[in-house]
Protein backbone atom coordinates (compact mmCIF):
# COMPACT_ATOMS: atom_id res chain seq x y z
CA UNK A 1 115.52 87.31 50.84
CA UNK A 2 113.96 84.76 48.59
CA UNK A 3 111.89 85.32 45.41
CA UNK A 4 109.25 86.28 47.01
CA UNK A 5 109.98 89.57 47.82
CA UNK A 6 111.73 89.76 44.08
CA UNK A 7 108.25 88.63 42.50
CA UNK A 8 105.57 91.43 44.58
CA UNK A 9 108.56 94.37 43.68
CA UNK A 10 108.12 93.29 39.90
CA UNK A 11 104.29 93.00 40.54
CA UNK A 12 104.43 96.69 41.79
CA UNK A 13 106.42 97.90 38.90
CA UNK A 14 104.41 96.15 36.93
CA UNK A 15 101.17 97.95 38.28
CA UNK A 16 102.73 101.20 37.95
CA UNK A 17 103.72 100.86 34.08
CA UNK A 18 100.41 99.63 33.67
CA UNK A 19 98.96 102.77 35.16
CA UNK A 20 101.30 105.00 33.34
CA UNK A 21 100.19 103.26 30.16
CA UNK A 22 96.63 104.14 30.80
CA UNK A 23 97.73 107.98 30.96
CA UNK A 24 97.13 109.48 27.49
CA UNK A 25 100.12 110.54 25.81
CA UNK A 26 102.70 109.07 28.28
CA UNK A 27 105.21 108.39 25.55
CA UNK A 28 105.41 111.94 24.42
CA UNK A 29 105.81 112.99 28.52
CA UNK A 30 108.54 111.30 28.90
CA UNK A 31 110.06 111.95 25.71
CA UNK A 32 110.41 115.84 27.39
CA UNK A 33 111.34 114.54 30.53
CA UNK A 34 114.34 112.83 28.76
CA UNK A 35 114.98 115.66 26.83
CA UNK A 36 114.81 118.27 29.58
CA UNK A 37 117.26 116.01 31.90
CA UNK A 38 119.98 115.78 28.66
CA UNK A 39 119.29 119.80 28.18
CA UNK A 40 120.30 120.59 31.52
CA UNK A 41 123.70 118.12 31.19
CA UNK A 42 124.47 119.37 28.15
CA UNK A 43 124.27 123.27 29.63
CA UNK A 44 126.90 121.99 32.76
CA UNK A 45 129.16 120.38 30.34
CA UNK A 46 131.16 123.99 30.03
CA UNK A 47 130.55 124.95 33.03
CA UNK A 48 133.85 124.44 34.81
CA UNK A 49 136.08 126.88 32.54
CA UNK A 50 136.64 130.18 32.97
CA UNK A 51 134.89 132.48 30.63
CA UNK A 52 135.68 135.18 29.19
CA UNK A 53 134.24 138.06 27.07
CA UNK A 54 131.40 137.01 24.00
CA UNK A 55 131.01 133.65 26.24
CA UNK A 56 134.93 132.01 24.92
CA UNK A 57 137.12 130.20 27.37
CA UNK A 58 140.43 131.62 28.16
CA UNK A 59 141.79 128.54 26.64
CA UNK A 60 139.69 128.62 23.63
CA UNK A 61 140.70 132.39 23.40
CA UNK A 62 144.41 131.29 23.65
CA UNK A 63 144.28 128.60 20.96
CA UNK A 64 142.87 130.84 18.65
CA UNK A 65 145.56 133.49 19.37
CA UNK A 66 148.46 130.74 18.51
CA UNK A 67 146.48 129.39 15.60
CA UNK A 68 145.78 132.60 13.99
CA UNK A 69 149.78 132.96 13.77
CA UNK A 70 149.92 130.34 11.43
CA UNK A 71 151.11 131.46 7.82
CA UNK A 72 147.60 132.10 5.55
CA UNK A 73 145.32 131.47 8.90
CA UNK A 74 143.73 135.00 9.09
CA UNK A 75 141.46 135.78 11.24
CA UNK A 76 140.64 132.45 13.71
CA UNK A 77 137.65 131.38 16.09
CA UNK A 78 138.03 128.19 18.57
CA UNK A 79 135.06 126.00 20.23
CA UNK A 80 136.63 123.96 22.59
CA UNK A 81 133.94 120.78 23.71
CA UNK A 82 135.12 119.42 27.30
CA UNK A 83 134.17 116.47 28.95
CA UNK A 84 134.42 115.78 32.94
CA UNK A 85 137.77 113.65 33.31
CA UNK A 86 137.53 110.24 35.15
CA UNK A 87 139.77 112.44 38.15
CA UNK A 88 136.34 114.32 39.10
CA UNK A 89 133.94 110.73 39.45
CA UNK A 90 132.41 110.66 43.23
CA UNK A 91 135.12 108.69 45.19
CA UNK A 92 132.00 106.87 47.19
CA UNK A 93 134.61 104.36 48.46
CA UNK A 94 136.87 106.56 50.02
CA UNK A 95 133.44 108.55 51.43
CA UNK A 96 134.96 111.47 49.92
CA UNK A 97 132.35 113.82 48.59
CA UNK A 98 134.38 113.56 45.16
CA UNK A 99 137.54 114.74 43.83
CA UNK A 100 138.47 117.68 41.96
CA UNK A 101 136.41 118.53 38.76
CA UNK A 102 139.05 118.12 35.69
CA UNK A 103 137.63 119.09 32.17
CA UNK A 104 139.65 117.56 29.16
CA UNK A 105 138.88 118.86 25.86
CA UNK A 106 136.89 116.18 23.68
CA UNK A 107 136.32 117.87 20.34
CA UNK A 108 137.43 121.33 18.72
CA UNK A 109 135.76 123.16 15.58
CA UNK A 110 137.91 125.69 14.10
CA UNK A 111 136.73 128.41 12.02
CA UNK A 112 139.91 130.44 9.86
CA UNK A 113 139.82 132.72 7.08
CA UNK A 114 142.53 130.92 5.34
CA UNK A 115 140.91 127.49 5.80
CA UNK A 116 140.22 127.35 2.13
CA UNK A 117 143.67 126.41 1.29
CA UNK A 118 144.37 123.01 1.97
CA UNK A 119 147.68 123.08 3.39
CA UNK A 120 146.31 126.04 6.24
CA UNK A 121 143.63 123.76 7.08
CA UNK A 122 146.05 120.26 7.40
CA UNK A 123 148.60 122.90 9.48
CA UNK A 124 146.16 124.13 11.98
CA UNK A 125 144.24 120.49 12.35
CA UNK A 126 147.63 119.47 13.42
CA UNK A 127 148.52 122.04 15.80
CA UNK A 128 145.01 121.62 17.39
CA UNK A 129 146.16 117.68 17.94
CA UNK A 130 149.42 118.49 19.47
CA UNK A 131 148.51 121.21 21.64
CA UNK A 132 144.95 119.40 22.87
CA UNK A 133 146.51 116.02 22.54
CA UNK A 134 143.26 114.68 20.44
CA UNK A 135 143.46 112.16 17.48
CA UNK A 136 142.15 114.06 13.98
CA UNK A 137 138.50 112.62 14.14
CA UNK A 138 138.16 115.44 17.31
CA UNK A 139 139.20 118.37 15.58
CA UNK A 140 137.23 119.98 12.44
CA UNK A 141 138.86 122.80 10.39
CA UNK A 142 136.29 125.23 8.37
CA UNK A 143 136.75 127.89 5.89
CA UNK A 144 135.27 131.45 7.24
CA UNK A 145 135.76 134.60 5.90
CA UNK A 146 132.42 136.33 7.19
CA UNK A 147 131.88 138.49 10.61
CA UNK A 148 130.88 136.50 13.37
């Protein structure tokens, strides 16, 4: 194919955004489309794990039992942000459908009683890295002391 059939597919495009243009408000409808389309991948992102009681992952709920052993912890909640691993990508080349969904973790937020104290908060950041195997600028440590 020469540039001829590039040049009428631009001219059509063209056309189009130049009708969508003329629609009032355009901008702000697809502004919601984007946002709708991120809402909805943002709502899969945990879907994968198994979930337990008030919504927590088993894994989230077994961090926060280890990390709530930790001298001065007290009481300890664990959010546990997961991304899809490269492992569960389509594998179009093989014609596979794709491969098995992996979730890694990405990011924890830790919220502990004993957080206040400095030294808790450094001890359970560190635990978080070892067990999840993420660097520090993943993991966030808070003081809480409140009911959930």
């Amino acid at each position: 194919m020469g540039t001829k059939g590039r040049g009428r597919g631009a001219l059509n495009v063209r056309k189009l955004w130049d009708r969508c243009k003329s629609v009032r408000h355009v901008e702000w409808i697809v502004l919601l489309i984007l946002v709708a389309v991120a809402g909805s991948l943002l709502m899969q992102g945990g879907g994968g794990a198994a979930q337990i009681e008030g919504g927590q992952t088993d894994l989230e709920k077994r961090l926060a039992h280890v990390l709530s052993a930790i001298d001065g912890a007290g009481r300890v909640e664990v959010i546990i942000h997961t991304v899809q691993s490269a492992a569960s990508q389509p594998a179009a080349s093989f014609g596979a459908a794709s491969l098995p969904k992996e979730e890694k973790p990405s990011g924890v937020i830790v919220v502990a009683e004993g957080a206040g104290d400095l030294q808790v908060r450094l001890d359970i950041a560190r635990a978080v890295q070892t067990l999840l195997g993420l660097p520090a600028s993943a993991v966030e440590v808070l003081p809480g002391g409140g009911s959930p």
